[in-house]
C-alpha atoms as a PDB file:
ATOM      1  CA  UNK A   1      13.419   5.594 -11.907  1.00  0.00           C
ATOM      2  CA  UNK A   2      12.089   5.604  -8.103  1.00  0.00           C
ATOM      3  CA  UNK A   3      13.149   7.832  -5.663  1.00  0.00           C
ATOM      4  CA  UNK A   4      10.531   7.574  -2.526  1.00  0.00           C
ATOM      5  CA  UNK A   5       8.194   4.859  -1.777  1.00  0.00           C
ATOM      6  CA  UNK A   6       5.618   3.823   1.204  1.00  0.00           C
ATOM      7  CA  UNK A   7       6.076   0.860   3.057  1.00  0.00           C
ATOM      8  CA  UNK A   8       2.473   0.246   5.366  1.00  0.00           C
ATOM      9  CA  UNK A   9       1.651  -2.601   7.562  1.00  0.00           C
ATOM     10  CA  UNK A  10      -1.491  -3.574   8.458  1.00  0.00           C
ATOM     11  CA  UNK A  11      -2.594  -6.123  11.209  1.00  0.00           C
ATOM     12  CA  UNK A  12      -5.844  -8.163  10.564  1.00  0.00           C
ATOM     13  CA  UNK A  13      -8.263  -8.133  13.205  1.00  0.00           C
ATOM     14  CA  UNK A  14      -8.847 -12.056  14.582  1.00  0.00           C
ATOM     15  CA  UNK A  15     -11.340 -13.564  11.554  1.00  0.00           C
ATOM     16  CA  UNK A  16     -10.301 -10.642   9.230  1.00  0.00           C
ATOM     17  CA  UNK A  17      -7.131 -11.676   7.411  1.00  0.00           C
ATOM     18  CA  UNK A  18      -9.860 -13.143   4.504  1.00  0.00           C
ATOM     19  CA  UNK A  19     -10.961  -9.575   4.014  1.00  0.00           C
ATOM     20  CA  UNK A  20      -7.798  -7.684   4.010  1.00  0.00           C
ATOM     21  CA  UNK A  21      -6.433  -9.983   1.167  1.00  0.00           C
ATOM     22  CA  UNK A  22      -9.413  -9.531  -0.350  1.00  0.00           C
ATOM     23  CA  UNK A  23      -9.534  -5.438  -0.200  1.00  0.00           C
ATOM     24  CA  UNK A  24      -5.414  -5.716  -0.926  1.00  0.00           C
ATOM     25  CA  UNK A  25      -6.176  -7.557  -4.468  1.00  0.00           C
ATOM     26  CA  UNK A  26      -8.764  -5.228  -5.275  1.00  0.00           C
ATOM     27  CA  UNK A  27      -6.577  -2.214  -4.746  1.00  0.00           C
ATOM     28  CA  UNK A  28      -4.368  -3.142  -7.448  1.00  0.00           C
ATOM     29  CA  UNK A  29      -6.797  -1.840  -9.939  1.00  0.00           C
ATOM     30  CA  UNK A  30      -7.121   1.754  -8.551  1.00  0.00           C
ATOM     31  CA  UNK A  31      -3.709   1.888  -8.521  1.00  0.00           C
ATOM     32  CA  UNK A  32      -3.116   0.712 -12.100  1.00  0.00           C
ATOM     33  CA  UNK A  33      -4.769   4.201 -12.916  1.00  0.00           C
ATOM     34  CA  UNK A  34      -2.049   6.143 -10.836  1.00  0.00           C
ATOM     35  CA  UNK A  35       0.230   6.902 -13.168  1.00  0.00           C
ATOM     36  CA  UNK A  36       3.419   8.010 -10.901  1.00  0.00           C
ATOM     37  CA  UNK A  37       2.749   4.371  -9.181  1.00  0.00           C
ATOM     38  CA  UNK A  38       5.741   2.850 -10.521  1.00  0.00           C
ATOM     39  CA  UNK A  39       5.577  -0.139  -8.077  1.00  0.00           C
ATOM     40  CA  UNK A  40       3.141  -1.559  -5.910  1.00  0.00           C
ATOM     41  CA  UNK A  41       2.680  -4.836  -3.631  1.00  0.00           C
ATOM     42  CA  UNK A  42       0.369  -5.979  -1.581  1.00  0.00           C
ATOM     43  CA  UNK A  43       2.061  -8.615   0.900  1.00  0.00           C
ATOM     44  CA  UNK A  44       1.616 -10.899   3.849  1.00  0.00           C
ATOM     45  CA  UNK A  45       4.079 -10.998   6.240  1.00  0.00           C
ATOM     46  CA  UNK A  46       2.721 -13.420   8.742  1.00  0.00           C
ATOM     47  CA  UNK A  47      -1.016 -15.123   9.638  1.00  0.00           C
ATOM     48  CA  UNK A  48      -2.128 -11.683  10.599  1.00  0.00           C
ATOM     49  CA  UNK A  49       0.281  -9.081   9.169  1.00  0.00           C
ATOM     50  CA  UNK A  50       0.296  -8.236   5.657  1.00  0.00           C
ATOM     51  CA  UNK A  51       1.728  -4.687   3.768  1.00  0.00           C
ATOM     52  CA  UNK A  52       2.034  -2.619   0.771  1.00  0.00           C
ATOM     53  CA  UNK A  53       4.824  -1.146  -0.813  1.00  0.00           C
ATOM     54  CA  UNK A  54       4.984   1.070  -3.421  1.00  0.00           C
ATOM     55  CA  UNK A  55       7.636   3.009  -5.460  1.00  0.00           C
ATOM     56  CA  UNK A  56       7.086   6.727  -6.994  1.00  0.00           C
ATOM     57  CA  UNK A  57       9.270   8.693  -9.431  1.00  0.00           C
ATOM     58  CA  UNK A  58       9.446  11.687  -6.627  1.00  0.00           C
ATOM     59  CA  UNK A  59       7.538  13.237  -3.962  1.00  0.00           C
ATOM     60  CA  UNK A  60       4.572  14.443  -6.077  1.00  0.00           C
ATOM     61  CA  UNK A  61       4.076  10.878  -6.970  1.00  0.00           C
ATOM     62  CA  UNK A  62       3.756   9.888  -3.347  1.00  0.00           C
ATOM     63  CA  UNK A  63       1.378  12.229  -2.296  1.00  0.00           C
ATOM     64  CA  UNK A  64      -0.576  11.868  -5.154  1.00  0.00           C
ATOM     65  CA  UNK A  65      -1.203   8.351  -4.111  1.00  0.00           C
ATOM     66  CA  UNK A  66      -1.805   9.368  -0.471  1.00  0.00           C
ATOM     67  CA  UNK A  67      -4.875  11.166  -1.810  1.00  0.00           C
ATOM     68  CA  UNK A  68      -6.119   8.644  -3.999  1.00  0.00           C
ATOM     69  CA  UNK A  69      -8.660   5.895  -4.248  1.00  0.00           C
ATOM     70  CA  UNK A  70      -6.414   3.258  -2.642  1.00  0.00           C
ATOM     71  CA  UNK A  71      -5.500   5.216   0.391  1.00  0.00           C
ATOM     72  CA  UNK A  72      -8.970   6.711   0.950  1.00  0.00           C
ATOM     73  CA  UNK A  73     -10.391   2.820   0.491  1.00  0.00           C
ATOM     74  CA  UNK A  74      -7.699   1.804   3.076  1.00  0.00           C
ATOM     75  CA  UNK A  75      -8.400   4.124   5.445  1.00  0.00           C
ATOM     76  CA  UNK A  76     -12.395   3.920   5.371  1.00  0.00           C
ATOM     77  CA  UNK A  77     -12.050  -0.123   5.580  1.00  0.00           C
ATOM     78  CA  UNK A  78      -9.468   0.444   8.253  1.00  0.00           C
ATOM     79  CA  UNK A  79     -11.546   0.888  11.669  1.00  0.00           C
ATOM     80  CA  UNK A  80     -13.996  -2.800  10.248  1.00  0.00           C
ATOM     81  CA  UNK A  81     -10.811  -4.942   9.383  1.00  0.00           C
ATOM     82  CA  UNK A  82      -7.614  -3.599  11.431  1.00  0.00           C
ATOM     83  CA  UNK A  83      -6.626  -4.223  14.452  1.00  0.00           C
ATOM     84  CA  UNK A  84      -5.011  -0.697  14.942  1.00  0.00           C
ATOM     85  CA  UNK A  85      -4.576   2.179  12.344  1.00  0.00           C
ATOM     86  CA  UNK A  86      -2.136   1.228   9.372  1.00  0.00           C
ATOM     87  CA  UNK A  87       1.932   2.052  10.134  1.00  0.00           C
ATOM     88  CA  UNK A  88       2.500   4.224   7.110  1.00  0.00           C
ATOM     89  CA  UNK A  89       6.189   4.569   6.394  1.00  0.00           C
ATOM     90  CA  UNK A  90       7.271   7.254   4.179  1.00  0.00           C
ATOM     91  CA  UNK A  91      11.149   6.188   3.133  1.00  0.00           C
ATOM     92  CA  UNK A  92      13.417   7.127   0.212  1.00  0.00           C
ATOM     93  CA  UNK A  93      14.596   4.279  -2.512  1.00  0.00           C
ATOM     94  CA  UNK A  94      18.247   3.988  -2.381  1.00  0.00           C
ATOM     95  CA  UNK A  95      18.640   1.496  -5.314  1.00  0.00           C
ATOM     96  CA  UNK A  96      15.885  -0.356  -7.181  1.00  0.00           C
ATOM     97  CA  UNK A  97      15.712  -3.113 -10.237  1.00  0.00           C
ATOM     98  CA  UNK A  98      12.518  -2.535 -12.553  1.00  0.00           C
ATOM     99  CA  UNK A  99      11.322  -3.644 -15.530  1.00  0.00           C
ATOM    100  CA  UNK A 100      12.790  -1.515 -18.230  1.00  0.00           C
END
């Protein structure tokens, strides 16, 4: 079961959005070592927007992840690839389908 989860968007700087779906695929092996990351997506949303959303089991979860290897990555890649810092949304999970 989730209870919280992160939803971040990220804008590409102009000639970037190459390299931010690059560094986005290669996140999802740190966080296949997280083991209260019960969910996690890397999206686009548009030519220049993409996101990430990921689902913990409760608020240890979360800010385990917000001091791992993804988020550290994310945030040292962040000033080269983004055209401002990343919107980091910390929301709860109301209802959620998983694979059981």
């Amino acid at each position: 079961m989730v209870t919280v989860a992160l939803l971040v968007t990220l804008e590409a700087k102009p000639g970037k959005e190459a390299e931010v779906e690059s560094f986005l695929n290669s996140g999802l092996a740190l966080v296949q070592e997280e083991l209260d990351t019960t969910a996690w997506f890397a999206i686009r949303i548009g030519p220049t927007t993409f996101g990430i959303f990921d689902a913990f089991p409760d608020e240890s979860g979360r800010q385990a992840h917000l001091a791992g290897k993804v988020a550290a990555a994310l945030m040292e890649k962040a000033p080269a690839l983004l055209a401002q810092p990343p919107d980091i949304k910390s929301v709860d999970v109301l209802a959620a389908k998983l694979p059981g």
